[in-house]
C-alpha atoms as a PDB file:
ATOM      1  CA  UNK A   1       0.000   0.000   0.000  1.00  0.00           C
ATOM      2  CA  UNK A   2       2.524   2.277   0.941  1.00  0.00           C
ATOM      3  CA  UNK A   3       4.773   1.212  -1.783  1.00  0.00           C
ATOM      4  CA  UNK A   4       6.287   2.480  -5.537  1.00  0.00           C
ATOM      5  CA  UNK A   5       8.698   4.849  -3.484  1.00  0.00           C
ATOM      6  CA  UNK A   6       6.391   6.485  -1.768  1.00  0.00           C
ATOM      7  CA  UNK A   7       7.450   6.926   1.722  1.00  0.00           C
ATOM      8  CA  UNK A   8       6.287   9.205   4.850  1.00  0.00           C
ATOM      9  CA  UNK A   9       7.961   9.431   7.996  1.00  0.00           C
ATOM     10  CA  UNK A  10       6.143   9.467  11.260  1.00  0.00           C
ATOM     11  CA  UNK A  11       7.434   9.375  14.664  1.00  0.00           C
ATOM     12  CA  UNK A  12       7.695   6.035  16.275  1.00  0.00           C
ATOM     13  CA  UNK A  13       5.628   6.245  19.129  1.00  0.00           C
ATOM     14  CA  UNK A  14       2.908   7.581  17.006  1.00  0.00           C
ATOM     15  CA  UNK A  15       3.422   4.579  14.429  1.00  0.00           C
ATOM     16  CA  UNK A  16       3.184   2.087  17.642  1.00  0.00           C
ATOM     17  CA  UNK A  17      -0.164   4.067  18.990  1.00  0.00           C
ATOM     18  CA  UNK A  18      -1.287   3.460  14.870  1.00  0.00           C
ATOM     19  CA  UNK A  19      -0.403   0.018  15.151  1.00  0.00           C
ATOM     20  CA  UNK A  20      -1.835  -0.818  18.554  1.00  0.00           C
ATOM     21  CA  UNK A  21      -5.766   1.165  17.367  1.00  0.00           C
ATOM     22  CA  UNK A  22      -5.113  -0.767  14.348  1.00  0.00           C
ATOM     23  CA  UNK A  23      -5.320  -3.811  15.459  1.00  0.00           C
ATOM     24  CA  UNK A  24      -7.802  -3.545  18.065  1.00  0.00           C
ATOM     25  CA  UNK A  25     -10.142  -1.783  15.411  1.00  0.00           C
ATOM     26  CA  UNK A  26     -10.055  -5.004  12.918  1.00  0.00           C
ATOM     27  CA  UNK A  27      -7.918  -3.830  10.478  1.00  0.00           C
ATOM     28  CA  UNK A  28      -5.557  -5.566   8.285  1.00  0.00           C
ATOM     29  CA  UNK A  29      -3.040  -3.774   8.777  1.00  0.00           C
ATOM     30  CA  UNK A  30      -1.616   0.013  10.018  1.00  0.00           C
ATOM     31  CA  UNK A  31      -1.013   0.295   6.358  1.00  0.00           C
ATOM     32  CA  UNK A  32      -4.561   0.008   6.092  1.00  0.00           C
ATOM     33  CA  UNK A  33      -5.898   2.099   9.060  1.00  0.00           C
ATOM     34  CA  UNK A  34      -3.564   4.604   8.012  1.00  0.00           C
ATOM     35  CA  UNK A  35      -4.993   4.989   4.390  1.00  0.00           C
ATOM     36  CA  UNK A  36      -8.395   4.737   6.036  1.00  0.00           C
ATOM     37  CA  UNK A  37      -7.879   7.524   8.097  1.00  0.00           C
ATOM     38  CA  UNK A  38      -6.523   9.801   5.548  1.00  0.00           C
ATOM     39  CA  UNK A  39      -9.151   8.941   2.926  1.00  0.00           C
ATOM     40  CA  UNK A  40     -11.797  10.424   5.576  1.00  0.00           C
ATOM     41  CA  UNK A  41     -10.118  13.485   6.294  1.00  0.00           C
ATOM     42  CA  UNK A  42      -9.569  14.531   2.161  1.00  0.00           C
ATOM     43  CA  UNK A  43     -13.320  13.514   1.815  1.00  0.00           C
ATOM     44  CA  UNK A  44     -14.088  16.410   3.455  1.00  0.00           C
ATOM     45  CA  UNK A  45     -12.482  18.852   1.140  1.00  0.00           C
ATOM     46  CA  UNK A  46     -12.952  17.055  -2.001  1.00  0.00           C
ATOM     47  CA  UNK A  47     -16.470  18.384  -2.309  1.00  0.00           C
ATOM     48  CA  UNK A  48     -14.915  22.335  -2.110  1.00  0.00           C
ATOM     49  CA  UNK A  49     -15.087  24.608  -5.169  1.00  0.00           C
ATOM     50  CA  UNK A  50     -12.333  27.223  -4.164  1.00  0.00           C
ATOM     51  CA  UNK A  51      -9.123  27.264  -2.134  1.00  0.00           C
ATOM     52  CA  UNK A  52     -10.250  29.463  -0.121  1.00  0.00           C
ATOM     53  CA  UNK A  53     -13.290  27.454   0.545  1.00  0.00           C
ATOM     54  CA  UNK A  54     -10.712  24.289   1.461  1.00  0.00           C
ATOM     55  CA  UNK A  55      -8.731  27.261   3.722  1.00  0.00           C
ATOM     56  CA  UNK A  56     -12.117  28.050   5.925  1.00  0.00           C
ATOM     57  CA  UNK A  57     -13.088  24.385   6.619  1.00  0.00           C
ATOM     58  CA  UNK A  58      -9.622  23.817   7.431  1.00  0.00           C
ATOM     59  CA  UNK A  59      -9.744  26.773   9.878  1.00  0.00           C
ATOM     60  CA  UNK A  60     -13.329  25.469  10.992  1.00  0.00           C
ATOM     61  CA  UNK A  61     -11.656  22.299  12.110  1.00  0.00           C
ATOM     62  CA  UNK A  62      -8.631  24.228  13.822  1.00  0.00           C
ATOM     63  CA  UNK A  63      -5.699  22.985  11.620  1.00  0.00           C
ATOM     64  CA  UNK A  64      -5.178  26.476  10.882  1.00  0.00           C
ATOM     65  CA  UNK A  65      -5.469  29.607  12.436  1.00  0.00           C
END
């Protein structure tokens, strides 16, 4: 899944929390969960027609101030 070069680096105790939710949740794998996870969040912006309409959900949801 994460593979073709593709690589992101995330701390190790966040990879072992990942892992550990993972697993408990059913999934596969934290390849999986991951993916999951991610594919939620951009569903949420996917629907926006502007970048600034992207910019205020983003603010809405505190990532940015």
């Amino acid at each position: 899944m994460f593979g073709s070069g593709n690589k992101i680096k995330l701390d190790k105790d966040l990879i072992d929390r990942v892992k550990r939710v993972a697993e408990v949740a059913g999934y596969a794998s934290h390849e999986e969960f991951i993916v999951h996870i991610i594919e939620r969040e951009l569903a949420q912006f996917e629907g926006a027609s502007s970048d600034e309409e992207i910019t205020e959900k983003l603010r809405g949801l505190g990532y940015i101030s």
